[in-house]
PDB file of N, CA and C in Angstrom:
ATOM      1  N   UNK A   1      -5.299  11.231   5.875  1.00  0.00           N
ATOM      2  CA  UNK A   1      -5.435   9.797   5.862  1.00  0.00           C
ATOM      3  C   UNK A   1      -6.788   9.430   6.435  1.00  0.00           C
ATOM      4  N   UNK A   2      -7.395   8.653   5.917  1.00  0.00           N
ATOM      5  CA  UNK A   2      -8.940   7.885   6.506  1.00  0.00           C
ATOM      6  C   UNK A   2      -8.672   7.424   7.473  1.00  0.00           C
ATOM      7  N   UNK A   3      -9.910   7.287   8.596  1.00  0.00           N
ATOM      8  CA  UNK A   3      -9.645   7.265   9.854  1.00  0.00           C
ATOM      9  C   UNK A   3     -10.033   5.618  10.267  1.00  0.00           C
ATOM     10  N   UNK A   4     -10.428   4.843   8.836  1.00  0.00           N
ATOM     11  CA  UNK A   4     -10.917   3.638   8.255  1.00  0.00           C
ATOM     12  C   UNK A   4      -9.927   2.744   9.066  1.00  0.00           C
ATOM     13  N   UNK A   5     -10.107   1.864   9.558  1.00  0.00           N
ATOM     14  CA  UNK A   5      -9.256   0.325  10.412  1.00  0.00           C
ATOM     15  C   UNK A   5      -9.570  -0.126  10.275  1.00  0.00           C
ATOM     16  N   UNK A   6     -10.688  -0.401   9.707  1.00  0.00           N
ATOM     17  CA  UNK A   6     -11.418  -2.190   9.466  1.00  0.00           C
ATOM     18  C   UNK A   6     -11.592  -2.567   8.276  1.00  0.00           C
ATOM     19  N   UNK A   7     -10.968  -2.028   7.146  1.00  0.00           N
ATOM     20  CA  UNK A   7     -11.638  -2.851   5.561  1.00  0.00           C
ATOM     21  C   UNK A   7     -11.401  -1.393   4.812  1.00  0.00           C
ATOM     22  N   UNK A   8     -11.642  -1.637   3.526  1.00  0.00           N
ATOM     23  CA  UNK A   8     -11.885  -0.666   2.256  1.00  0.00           C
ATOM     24  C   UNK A   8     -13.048   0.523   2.926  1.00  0.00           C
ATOM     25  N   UNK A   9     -12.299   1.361   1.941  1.00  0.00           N
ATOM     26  CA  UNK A   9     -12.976   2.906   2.760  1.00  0.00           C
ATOM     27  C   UNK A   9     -13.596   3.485   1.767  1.00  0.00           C
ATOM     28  N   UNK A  10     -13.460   3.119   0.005  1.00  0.00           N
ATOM     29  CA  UNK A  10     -13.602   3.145  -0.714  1.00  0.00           C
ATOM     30  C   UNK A  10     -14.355   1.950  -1.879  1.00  0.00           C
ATOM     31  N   UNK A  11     -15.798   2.356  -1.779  1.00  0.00           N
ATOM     32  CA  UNK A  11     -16.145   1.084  -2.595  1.00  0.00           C
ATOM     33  C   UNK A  11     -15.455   0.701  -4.436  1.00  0.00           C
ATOM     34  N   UNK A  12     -15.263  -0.790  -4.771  1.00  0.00           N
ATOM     35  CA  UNK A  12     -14.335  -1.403  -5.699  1.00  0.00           C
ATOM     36  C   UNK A  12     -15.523  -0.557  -6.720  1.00  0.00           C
ATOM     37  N   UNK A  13     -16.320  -0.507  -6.620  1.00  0.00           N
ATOM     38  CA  UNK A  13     -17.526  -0.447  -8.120  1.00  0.00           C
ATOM     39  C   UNK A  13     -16.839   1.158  -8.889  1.00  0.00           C
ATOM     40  N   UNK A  14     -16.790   0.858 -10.007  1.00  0.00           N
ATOM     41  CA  UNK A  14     -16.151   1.554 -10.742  1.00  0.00           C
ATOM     42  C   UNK A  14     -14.774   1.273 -11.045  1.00  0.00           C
ATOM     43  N   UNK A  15     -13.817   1.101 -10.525  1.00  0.00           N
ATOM     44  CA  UNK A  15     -12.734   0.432 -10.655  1.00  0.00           C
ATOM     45  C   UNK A  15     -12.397  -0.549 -11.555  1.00  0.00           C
ATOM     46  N   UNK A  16     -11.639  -0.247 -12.348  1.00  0.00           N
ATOM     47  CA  UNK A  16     -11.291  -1.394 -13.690  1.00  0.00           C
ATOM     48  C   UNK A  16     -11.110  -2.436 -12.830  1.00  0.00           C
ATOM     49  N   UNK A  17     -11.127  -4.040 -13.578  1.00  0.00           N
ATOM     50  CA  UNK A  17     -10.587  -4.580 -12.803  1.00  0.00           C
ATOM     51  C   UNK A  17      -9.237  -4.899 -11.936  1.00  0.00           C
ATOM     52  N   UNK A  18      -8.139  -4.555 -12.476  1.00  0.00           N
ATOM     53  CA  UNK A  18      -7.159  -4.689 -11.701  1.00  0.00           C
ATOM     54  C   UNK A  18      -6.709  -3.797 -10.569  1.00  0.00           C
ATOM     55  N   UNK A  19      -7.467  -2.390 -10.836  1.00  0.00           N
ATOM     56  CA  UNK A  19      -7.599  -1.750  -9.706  1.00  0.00           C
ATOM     57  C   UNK A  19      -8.153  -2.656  -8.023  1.00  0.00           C
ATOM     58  N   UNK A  20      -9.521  -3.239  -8.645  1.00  0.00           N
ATOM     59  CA  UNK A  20     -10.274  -3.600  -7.966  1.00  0.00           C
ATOM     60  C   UNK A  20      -9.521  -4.610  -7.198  1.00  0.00           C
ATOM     61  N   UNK A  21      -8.890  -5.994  -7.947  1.00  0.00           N
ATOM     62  CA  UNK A  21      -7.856  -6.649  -7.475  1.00  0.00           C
ATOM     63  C   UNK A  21      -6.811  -6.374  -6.748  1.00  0.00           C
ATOM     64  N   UNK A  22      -6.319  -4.804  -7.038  1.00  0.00           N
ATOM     65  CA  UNK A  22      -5.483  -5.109  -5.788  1.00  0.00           C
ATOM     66  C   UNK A  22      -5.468  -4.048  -4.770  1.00  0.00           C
ATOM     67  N   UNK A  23      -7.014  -3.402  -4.579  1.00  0.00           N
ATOM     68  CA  UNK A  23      -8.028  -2.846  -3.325  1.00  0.00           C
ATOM     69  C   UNK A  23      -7.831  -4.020  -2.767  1.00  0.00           C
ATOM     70  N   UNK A  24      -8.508  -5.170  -3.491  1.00  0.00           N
ATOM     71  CA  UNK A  24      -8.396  -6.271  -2.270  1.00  0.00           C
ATOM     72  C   UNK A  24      -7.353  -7.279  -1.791  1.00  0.00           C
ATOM     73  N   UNK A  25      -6.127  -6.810  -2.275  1.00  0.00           N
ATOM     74  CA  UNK A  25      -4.867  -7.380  -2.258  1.00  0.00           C
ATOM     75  C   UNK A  25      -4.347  -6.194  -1.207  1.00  0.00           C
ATOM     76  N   UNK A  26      -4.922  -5.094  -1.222  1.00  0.00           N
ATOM     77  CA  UNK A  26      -4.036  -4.354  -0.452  1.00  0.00           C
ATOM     78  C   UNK A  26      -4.769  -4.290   1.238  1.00  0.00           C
ATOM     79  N   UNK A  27      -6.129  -4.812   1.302  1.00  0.00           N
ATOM     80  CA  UNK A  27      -6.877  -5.323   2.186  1.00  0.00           C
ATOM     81  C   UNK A  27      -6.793  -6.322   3.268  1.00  0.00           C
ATOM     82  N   UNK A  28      -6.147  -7.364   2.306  1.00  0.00           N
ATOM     83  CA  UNK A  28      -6.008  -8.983   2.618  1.00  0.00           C
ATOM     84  C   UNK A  28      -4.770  -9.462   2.699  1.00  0.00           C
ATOM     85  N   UNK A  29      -3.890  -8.661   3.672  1.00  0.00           N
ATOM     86  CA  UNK A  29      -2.654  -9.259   3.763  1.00  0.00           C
ATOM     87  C   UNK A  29      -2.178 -10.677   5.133  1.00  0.00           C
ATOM     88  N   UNK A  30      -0.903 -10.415   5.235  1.00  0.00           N
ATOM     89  CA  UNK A  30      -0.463 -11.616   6.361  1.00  0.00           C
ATOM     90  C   UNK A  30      -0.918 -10.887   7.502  1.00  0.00           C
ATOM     91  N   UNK A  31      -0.537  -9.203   7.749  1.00  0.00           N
ATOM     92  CA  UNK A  31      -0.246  -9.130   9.400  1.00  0.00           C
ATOM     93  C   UNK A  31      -1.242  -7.724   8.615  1.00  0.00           C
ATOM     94  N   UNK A  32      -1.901  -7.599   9.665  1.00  0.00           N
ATOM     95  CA  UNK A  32      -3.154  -6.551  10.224  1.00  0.00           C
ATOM     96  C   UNK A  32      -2.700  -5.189   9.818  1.00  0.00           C
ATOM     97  N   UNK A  33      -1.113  -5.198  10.257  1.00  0.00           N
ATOM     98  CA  UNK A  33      -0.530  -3.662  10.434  1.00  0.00           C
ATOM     99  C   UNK A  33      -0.303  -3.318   8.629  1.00  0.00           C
ATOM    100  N   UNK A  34      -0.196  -4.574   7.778  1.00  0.00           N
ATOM    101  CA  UNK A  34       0.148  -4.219   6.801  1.00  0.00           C
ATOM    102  C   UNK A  34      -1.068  -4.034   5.864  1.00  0.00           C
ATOM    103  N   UNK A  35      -2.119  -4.433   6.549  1.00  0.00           N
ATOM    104  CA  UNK A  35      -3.694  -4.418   5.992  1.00  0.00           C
ATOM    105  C   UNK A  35      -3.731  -2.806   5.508  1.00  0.00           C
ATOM    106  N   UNK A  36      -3.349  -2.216   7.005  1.00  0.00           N
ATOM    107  CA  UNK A  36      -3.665  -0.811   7.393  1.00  0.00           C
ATOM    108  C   UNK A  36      -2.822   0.241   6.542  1.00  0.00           C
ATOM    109  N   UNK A  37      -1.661  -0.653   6.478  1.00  0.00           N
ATOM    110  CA  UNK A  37      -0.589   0.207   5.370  1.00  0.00           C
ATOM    111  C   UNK A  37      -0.788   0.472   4.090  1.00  0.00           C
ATOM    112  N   UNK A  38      -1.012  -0.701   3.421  1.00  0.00           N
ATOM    113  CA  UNK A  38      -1.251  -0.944   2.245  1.00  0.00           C
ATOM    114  C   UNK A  38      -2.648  -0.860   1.543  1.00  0.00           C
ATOM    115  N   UNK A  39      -3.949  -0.764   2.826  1.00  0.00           N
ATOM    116  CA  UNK A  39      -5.153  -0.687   2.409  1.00  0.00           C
ATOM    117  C   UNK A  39      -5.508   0.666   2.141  1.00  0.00           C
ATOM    118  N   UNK A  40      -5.020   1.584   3.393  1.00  0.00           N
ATOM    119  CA  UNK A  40      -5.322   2.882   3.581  1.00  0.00           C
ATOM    120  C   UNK A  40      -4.531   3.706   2.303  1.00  0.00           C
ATOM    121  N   UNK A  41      -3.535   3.361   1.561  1.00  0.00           N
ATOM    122  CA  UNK A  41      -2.403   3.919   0.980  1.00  0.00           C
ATOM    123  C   UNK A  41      -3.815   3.475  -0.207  1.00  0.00           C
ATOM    124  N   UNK A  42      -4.227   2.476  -0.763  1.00  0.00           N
ATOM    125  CA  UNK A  42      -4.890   2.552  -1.675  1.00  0.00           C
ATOM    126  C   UNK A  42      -5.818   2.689  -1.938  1.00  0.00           C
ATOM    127  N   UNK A  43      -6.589   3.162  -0.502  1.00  0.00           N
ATOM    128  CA  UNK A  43      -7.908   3.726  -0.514  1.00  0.00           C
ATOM    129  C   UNK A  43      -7.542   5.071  -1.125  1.00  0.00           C
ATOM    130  N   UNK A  44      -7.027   5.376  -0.767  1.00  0.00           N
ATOM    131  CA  UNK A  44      -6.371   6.859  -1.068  1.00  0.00           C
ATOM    132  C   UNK A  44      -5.760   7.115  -1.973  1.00  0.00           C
ATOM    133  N   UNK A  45      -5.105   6.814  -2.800  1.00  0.00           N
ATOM    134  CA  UNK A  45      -4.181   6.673  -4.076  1.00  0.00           C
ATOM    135  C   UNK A  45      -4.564   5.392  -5.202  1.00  0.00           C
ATOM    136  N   UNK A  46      -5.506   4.695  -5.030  1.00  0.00           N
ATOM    137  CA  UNK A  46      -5.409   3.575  -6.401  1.00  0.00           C
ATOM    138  C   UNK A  46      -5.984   3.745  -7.672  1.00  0.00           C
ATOM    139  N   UNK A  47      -7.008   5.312  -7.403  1.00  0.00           N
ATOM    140  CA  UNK A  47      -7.197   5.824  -8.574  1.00  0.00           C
ATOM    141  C   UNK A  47      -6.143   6.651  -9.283  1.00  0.00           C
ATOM    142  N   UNK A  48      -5.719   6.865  -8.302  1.00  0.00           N
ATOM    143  CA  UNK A  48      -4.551   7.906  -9.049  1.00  0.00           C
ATOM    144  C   UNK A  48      -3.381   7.222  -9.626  1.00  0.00           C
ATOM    145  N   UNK A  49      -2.922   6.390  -9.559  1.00  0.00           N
ATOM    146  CA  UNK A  49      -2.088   5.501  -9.764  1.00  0.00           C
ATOM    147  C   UNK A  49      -2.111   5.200 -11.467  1.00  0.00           C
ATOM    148  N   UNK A  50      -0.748   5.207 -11.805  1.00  0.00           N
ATOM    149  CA  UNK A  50      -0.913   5.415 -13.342  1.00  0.00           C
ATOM    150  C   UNK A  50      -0.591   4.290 -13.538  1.00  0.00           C
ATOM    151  N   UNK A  51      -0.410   3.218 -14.682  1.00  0.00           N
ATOM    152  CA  UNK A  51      -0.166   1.962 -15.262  1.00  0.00           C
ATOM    153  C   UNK A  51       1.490   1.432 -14.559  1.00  0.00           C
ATOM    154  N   UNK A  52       2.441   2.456 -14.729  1.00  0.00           N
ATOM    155  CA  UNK A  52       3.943   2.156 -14.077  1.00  0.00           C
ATOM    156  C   UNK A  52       3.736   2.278 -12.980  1.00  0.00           C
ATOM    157  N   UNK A  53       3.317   2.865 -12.603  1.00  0.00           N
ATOM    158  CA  UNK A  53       2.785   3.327 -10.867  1.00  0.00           C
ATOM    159  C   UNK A  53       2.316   1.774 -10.333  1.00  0.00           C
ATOM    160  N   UNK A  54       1.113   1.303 -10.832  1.00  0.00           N
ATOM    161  CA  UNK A  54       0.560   0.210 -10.967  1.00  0.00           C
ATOM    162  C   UNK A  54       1.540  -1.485 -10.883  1.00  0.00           C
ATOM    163  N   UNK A  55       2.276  -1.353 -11.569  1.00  0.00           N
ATOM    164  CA  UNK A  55       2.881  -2.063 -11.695  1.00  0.00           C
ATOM    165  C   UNK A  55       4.056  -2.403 -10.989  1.00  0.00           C
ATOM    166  N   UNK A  56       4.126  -1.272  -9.832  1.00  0.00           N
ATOM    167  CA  UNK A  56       5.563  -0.901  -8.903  1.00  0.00           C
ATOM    168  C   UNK A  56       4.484  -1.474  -7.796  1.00  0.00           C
ATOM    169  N   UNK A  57       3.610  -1.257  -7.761  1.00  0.00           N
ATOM    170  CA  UNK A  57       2.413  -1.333  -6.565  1.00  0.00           C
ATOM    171  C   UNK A  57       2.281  -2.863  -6.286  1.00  0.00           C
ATOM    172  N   UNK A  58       2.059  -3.030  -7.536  1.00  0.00           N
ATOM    173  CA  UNK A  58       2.104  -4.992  -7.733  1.00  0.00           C
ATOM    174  C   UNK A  58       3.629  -5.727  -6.811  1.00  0.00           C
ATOM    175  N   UNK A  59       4.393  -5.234  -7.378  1.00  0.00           N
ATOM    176  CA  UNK A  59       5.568  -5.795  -7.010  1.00  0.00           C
ATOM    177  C   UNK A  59       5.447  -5.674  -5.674  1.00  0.00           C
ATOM    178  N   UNK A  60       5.491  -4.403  -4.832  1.00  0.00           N
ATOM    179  CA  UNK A  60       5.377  -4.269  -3.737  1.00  0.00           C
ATOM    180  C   UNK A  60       4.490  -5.332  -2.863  1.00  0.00           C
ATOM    181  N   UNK A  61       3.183  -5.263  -3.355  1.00  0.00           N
ATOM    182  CA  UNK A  61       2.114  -6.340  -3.117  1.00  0.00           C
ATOM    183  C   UNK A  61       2.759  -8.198  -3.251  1.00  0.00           C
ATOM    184  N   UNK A  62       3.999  -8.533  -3.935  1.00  0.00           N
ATOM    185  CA  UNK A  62       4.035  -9.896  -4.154  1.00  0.00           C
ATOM    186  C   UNK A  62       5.300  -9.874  -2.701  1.00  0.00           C
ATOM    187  N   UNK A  63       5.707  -8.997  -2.307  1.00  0.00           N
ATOM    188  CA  UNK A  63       7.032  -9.409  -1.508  1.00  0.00           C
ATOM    189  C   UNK A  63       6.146  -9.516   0.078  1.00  0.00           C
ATOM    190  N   UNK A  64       7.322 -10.325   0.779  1.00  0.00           N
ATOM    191  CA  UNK A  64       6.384 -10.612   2.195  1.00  0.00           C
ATOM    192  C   UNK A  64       5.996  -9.321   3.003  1.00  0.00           C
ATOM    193  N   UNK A  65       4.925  -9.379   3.743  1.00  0.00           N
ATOM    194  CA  UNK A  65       4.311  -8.359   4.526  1.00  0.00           C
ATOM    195  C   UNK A  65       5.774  -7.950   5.483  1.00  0.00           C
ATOM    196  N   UNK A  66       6.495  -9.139   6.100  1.00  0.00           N
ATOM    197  CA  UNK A  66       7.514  -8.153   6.891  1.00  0.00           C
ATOM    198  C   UNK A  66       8.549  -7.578   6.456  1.00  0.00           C
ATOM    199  N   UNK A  67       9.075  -8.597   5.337  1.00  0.00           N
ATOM    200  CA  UNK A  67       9.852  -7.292   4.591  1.00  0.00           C
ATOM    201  C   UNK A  67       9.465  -5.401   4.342  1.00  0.00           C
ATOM    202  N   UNK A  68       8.421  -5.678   3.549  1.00  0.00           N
ATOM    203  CA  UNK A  68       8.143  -4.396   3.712  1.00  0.00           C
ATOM    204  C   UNK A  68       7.529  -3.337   4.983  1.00  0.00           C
ATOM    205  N   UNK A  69       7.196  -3.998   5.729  1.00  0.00           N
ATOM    206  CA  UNK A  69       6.550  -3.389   7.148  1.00  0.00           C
ATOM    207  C   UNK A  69       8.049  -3.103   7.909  1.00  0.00           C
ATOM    208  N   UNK A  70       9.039  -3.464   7.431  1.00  0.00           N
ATOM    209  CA  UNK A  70      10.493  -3.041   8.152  1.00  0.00           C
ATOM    210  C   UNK A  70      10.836  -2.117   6.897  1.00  0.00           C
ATOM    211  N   UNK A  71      10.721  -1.586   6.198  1.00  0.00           N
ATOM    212  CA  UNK A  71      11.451  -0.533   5.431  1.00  0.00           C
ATOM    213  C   UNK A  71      10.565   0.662   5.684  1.00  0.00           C
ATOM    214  N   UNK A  72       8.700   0.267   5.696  1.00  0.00           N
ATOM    215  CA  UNK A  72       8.287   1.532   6.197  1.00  0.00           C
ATOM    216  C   UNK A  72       8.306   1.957   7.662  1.00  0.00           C
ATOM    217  N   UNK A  73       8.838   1.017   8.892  1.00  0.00           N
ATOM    218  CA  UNK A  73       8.411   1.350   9.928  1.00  0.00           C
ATOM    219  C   UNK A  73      10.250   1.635   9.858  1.00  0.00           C
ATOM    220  N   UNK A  74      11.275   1.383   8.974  1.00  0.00           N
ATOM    221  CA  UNK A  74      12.480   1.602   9.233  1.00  0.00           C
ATOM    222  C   UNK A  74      13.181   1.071  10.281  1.00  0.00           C
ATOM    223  N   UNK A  75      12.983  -0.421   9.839  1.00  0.00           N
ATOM    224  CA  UNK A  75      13.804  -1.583  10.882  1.00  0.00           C
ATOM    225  C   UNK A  75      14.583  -2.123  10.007  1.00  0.00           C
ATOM    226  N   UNK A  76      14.821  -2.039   8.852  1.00  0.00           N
ATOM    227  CA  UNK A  76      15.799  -2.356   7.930  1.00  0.00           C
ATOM    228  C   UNK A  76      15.988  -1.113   6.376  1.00  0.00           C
ATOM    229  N   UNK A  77      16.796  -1.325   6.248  1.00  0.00           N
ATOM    230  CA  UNK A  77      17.331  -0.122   4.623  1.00  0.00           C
ATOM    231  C   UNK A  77      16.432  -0.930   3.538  1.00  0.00           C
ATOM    232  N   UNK A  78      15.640  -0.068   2.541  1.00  0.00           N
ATOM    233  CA  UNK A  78      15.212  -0.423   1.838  1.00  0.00           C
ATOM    234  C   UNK A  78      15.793  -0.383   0.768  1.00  0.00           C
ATOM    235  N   UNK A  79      15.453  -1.937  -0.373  1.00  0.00           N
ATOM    236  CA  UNK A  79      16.322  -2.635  -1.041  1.00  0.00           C
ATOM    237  C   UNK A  79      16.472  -0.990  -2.526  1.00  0.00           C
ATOM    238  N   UNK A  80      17.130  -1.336  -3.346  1.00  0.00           N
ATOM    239  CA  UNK A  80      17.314  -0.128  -4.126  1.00  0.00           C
ATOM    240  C   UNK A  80      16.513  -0.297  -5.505  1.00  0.00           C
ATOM    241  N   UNK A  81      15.900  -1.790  -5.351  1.00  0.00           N
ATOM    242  CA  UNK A  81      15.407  -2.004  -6.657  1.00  0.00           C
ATOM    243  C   UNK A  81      13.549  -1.879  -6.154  1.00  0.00           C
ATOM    244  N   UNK A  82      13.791  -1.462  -5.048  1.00  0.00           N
ATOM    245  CA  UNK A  82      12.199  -0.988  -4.737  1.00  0.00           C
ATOM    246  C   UNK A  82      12.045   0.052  -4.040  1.00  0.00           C
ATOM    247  N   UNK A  83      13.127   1.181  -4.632  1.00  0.00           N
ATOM    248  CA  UNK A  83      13.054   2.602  -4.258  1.00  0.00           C
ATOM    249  C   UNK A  83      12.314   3.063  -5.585  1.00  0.00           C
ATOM    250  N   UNK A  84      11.115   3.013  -5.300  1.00  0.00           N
ATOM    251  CA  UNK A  84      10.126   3.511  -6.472  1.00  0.00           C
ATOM    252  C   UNK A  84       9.569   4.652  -6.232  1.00  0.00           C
ATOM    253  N   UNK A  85       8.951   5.797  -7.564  1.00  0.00           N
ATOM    254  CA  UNK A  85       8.178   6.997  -6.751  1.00  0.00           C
ATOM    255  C   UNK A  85       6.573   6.032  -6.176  1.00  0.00           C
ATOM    256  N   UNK A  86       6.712   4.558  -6.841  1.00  0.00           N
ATOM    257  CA  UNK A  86       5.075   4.718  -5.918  1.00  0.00           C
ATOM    258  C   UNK A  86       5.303   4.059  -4.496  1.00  0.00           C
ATOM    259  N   UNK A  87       6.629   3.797  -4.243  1.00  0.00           N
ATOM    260  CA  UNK A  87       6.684   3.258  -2.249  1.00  0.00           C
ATOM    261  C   UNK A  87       7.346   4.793  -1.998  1.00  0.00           C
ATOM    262  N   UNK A  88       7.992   5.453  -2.502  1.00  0.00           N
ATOM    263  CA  UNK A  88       8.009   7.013  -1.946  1.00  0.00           C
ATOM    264  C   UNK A  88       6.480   7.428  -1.831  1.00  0.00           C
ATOM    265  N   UNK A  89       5.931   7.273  -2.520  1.00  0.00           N
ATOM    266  CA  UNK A  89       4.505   7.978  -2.343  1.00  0.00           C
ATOM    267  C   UNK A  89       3.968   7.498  -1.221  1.00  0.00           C
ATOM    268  N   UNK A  90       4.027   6.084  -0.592  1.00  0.00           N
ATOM    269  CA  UNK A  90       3.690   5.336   0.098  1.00  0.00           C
ATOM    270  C   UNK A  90       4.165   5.625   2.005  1.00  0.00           C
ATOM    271  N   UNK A  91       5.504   5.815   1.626  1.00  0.00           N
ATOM    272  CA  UNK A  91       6.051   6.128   2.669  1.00  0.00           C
ATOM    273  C   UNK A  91       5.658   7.522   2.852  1.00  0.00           C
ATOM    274  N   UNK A  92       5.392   8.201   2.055  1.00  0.00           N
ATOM    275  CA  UNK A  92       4.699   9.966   2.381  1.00  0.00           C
ATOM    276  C   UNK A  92       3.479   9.552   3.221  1.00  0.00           C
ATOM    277  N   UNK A  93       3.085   8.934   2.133  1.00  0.00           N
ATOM    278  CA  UNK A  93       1.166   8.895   2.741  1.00  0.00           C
ATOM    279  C   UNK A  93       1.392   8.680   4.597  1.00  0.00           C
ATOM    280  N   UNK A  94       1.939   7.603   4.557  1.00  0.00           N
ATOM    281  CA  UNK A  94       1.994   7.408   5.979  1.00  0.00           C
ATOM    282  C   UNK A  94       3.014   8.100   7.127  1.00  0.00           C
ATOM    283  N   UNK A  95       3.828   8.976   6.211  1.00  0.00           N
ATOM    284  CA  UNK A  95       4.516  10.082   7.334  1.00  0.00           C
ATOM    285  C   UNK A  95       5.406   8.951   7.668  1.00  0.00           C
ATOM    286  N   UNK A  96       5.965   8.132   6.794  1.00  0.00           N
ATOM    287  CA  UNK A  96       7.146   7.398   7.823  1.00  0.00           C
ATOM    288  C   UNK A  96       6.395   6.442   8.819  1.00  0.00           C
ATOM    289  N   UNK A  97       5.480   5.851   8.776  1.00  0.00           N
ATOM    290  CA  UNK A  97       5.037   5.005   9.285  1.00  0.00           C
ATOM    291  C   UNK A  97       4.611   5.569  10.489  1.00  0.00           C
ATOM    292  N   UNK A  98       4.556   6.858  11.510  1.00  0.00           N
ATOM    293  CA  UNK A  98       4.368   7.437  12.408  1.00  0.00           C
ATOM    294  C   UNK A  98       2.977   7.324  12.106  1.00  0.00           C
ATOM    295  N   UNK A  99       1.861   7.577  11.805  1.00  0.00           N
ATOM    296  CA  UNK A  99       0.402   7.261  11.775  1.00  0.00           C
ATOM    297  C   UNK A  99      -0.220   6.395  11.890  1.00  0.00           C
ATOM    298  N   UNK A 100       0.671   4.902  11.713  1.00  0.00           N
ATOM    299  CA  UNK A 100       0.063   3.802  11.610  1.00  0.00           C
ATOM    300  C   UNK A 100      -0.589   3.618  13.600  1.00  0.00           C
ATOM    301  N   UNK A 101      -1.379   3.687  13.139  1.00  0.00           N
ATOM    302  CA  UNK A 101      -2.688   2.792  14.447  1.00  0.00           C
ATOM    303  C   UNK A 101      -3.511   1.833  14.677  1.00  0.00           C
TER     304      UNK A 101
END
């Protein structure tokens, strides 16, 4: 994992656009911790990310920051219609939320 806390670790240039869009969607959230979750996860993975992949990523991206900051830090059961392989991938990247700093 990038050792990155303050912003994109990865410059947008090259990036189709919707990649690029949601580098900075995954940047620019409500709460800081989810900046770090969701930024670092796609510094790291948004190239790799395939079109369905993409589109699970989105969804993830429209629901509130604490909803999801309680399924990865595991303060609540996560819902079953957003047990996806790309928030499994997500929850890998970050070891269960144990890395977040």
């Amino acid at each position: 994992m990038s050792g990155n806390s303050g912003g994109p670790g990865i410059s947008s240039e090259g990036l189709d656009p919707r990649r690029r869009r949601l580098l900075f969607r995954s940047w620019h959230r409500g709460i800081r911790e989810m900046d770090l979750v969701y930024g670092r996860f796609a510094d790291a993975q948004i190239t790799a990310l395939s079109d369905v992949e993409l589109d699970d990523y989105e969804k993830l991206l429209e629901l509130r920051d604490q909803q999801v900051f309680d399924w990865v830090f595991g303060a609540q059961p996560l819902e079953a219609a957003y047990d996806t392989p790309v928030f499994r991938r997500l929850l890998a990247f970050h070891d269960g939320g144990k890395t977040i700093k």
